[in-house]
Protein backbone atom coordinates (compact mmCIF):
# COMPACT_ATOMS: atom_id res chain seq x y z
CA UNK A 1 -30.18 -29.96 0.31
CA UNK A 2 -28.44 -28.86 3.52
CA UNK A 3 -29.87 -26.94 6.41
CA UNK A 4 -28.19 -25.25 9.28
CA UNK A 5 -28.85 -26.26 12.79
CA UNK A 6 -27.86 -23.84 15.60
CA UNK A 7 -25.43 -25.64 18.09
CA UNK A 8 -23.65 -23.06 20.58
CA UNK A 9 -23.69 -19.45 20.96
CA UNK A 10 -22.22 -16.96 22.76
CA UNK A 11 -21.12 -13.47 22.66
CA UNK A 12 -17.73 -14.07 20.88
CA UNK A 13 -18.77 -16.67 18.53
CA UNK A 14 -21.40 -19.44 17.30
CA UNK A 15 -21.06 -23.26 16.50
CA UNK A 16 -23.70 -24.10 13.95
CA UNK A 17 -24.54 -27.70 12.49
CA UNK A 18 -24.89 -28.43 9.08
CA UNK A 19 -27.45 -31.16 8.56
CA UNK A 20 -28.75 -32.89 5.59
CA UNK A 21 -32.55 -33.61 5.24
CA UNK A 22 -32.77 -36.82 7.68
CA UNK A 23 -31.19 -34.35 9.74
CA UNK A 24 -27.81 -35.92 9.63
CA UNK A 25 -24.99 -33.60 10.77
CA UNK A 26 -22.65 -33.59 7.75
CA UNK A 27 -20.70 -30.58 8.91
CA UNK A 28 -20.66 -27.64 10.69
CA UNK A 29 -19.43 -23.80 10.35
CA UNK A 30 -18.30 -21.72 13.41
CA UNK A 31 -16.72 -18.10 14.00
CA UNK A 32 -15.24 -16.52 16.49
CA UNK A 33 -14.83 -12.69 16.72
CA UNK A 34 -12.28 -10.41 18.50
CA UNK A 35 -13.11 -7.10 19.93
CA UNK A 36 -10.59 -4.92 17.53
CA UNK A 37 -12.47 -6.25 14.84
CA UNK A 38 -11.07 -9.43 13.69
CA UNK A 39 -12.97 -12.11 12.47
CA UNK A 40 -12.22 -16.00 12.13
CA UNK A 41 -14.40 -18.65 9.92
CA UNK A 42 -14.02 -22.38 10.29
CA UNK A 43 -16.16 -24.76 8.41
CA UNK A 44 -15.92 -28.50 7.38
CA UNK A 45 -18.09 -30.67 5.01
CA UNK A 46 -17.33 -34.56 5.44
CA UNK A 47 -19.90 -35.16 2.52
CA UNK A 48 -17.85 -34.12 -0.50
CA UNK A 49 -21.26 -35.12 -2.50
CA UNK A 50 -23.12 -31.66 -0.94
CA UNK A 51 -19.80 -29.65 -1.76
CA UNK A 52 -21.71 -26.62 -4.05
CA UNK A 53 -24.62 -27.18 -1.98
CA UNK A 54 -22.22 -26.46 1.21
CA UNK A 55 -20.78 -23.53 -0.58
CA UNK A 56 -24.17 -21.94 -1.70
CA UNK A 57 -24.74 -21.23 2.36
CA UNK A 58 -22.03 -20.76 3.75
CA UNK A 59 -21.27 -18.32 1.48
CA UNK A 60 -24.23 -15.80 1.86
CA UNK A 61 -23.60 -17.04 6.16
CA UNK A 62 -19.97 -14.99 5.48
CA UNK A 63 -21.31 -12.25 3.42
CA UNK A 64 -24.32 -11.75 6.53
CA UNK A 65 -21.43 -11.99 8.69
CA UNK A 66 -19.07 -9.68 7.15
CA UNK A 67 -21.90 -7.38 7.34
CA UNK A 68 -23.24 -7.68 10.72
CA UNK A 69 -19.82 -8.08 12.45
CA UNK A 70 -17.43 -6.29 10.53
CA UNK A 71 -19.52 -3.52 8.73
CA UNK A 72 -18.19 -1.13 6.36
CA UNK A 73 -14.46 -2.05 7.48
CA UNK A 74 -11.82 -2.91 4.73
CA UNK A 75 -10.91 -5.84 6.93
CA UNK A 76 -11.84 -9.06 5.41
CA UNK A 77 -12.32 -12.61 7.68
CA UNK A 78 -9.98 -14.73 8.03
CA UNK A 79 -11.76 -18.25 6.60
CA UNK A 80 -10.85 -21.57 6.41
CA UNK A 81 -13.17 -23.99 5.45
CA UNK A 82 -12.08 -27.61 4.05
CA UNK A 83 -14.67 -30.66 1.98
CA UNK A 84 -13.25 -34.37 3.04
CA UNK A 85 -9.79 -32.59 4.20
CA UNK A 86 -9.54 -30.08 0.88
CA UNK A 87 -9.74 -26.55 0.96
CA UNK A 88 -12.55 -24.95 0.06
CA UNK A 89 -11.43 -21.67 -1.55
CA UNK A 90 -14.73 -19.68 -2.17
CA UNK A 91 -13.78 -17.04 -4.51
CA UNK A 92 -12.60 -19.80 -6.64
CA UNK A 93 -15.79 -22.00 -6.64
CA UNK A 94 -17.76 -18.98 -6.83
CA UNK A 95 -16.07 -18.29 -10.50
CA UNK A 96 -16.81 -21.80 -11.14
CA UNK A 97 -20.48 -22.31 -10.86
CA UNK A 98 -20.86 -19.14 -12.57
């Protein structure tokens, strides 16, 4: 199970932690957002073990973001997140586990 931990925050973006349950840091997820509306996601998992379990929150963190942030805009976020130096490509995983 993975949790996230709250790191840095600021106007323009946020760093947050993701930790394990002995409150390990086994990743983290960030964004940073530009005034005209564009939005960046960055997110790494070094334990490939809590991959799904990585994917289950960070992707309902983008979809709050995407919301909050970008609102009923067309514009998607640009998002890159990588498990033990691989790509994470949500839409894919998504189909996946379904």
């Amino acid at each position: 199970m993975l949790f996230f931990k709250p790191e840095f925050r600021n106007h323009e973006g946020e760093i947050i932690n993701v930790v394990d349950l002995q409150n390990n840091a086994v990743g983290f997820i960030s964004f940073l957002y530009k005034e005209n509306q564009e939005l960046y996601i960055f997110g790494q998992l070094n334990d490939e073990g809590e991959k799904q379990n990585f994917i289950d929150i960070v992707s309902h963190y983008i979809d709050g973001l995407k919301i909050a942030i970008l609102g009923n805009s067309d514009k998607e976020p640009n998002i890159y997140l990588h498990s033990g130096g691989n790509p994470i490509e949500l839409d894919k995983e998504k189909e996946k586990s379904q």
